[in-house]
Protein backbone atom coordinates (compact mmCIF):
# COMPACT_ATOMS: atom_id res chain seq x y z
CA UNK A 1 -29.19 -33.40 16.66
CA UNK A 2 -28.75 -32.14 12.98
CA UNK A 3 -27.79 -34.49 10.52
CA UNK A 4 -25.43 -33.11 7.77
CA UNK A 5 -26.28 -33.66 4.24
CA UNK A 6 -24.13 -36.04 2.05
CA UNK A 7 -24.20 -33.04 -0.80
CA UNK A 8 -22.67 -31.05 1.96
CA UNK A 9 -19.75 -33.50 2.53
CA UNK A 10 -18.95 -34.05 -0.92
CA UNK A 11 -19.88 -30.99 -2.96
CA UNK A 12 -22.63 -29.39 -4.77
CA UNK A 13 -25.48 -32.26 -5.68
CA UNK A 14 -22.95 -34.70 -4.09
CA UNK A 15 -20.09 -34.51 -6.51
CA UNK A 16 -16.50 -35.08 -5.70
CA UNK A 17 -14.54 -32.26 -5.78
CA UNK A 18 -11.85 -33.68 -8.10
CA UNK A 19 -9.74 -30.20 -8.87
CA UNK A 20 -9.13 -29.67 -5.06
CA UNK A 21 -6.97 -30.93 -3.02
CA UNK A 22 -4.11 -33.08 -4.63
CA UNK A 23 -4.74 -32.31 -8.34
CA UNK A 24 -2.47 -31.47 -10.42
CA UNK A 25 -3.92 -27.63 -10.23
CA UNK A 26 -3.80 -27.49 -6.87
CA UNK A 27 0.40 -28.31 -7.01
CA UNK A 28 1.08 -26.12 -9.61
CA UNK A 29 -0.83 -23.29 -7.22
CA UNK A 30 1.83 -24.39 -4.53
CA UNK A 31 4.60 -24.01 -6.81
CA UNK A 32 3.73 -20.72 -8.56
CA UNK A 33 0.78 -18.83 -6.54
CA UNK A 34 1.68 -16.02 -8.49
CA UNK A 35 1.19 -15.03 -12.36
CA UNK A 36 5.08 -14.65 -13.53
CA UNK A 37 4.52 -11.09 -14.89
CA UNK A 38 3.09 -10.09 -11.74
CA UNK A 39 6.39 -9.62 -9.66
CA UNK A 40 7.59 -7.41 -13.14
CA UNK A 41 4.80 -5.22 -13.20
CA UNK A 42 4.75 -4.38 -9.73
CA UNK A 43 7.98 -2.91 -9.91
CA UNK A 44 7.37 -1.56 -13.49
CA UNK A 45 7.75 2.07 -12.63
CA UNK A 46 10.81 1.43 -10.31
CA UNK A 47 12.49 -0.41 -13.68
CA UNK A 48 11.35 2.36 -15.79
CA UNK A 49 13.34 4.66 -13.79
CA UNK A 50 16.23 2.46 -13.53
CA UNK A 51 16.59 1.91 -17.25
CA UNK A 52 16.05 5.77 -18.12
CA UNK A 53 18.54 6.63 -15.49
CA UNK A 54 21.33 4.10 -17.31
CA UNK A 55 20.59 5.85 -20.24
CA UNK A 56 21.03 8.96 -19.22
CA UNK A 57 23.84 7.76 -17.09
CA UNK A 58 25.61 6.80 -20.65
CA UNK A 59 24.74 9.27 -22.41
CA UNK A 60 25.62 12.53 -20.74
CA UNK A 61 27.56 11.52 -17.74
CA UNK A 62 27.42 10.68 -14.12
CA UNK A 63 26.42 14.03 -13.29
CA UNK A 64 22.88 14.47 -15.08
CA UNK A 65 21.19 11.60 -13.34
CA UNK A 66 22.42 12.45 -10.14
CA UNK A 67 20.85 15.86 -10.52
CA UNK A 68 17.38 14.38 -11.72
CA UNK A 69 17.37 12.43 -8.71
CA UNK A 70 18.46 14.93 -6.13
CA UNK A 71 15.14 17.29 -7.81
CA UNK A 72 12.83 14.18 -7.53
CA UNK A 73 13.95 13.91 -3.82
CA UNK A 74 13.51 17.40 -3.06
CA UNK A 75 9.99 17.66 -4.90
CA UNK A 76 9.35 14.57 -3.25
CA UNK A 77 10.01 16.29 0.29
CA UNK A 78 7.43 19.02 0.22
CA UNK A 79 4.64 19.13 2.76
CA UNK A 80 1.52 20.89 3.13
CA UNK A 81 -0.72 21.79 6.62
CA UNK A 82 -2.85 18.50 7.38
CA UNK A 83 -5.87 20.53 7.35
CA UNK A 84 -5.33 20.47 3.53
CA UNK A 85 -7.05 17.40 2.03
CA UNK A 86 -5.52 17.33 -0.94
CA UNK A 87 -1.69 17.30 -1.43
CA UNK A 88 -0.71 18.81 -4.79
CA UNK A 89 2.53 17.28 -6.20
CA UNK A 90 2.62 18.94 -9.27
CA UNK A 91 6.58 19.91 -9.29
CA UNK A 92 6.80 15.96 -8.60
CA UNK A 93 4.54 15.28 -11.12
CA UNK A 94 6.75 17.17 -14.04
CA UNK A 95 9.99 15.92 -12.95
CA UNK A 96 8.96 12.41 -13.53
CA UNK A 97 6.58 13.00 -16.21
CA UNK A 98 3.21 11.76 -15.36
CA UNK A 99 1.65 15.33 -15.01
CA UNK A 100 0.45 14.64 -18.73
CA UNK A 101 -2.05 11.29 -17.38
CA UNK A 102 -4.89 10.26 -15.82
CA UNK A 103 -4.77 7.20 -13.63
CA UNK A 104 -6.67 5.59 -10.57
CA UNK A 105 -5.00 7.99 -7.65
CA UNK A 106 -6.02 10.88 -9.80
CA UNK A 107 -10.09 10.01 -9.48
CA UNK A 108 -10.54 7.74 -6.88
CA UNK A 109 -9.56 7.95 -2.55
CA UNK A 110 -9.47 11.05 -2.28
CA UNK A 111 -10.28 12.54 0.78
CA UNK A 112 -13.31 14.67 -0.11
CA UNK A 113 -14.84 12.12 -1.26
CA UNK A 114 -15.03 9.66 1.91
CA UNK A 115 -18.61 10.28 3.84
CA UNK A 116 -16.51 10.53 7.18
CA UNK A 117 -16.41 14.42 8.31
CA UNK A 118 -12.59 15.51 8.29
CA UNK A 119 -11.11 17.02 12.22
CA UNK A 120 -11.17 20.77 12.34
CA UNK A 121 -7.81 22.80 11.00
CA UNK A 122 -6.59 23.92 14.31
CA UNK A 123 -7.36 20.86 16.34
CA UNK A 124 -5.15 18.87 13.40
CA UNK A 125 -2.52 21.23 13.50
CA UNK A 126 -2.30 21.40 17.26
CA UNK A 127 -2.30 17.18 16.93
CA UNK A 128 0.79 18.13 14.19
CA UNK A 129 2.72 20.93 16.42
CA UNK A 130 2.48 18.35 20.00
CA UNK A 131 0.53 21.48 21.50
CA UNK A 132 -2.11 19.13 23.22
């Protein structure tokens, strides 16, 4: 039978662990396990839109806003064949405005760059159309 260590009970090199458990850390973690911005900037671009659409909203009427949106939808709505790796939103892109930047989704996960081999065309189409 193994014996367990006393530094393994307590700690590293047989400390205490004084921070863990009921520490005064450990209930403000319970309280708030999130950073307060965090909740803001996750809906950042959401509240973007929201604010620009007031102020559109005020300043030329009901009717512009509503018209923005309706494009964005429709832009939004726009497929492609699945054999097609990568989906080009670029009418979506303009409408909102971030055609003009570089961010993470615009280098990184694409498809062509995971080491998996893709399906062929037709067998993702047929998969698409219910023919199999």
């Amino acid at each position: 039978m193994e014996r367990i260590a006393f530094e393994d009970v307590e700690g590293n090199f047989g400390r205490p662990e004084i921070l863990k458990g009921n520490s005064v850390h450990g209930k403000l973690d319970a309280q708030h396990p999130f950073h307060p911005l965090q909740k803001s900037e996750a809906n950042y671009y959401m509240n973007k839109d929201q604010s620009e659409m007031d102020m559109l909203r005020r300043t030329f009427g009901v009717g512009f806003p509503l018209k923005l949106q309706m494009e964005r939808k429709a832009a939004s709505q726009v497929g492609h064949l699945p054999c097609i790796t990568t989906a080009s939103r670029a009418s979506l892109d303009a409408l909102v405005g971030t055609d003009a930047t570089i961010g993470f989704d615009d280098v990184m996960g694409k498809p062509e760059n995971f080491e998996s081999m893709t399906a062929l065309p037709f067998n993702m189409i047929e998969k698409q159309m219910k023919f199999c």
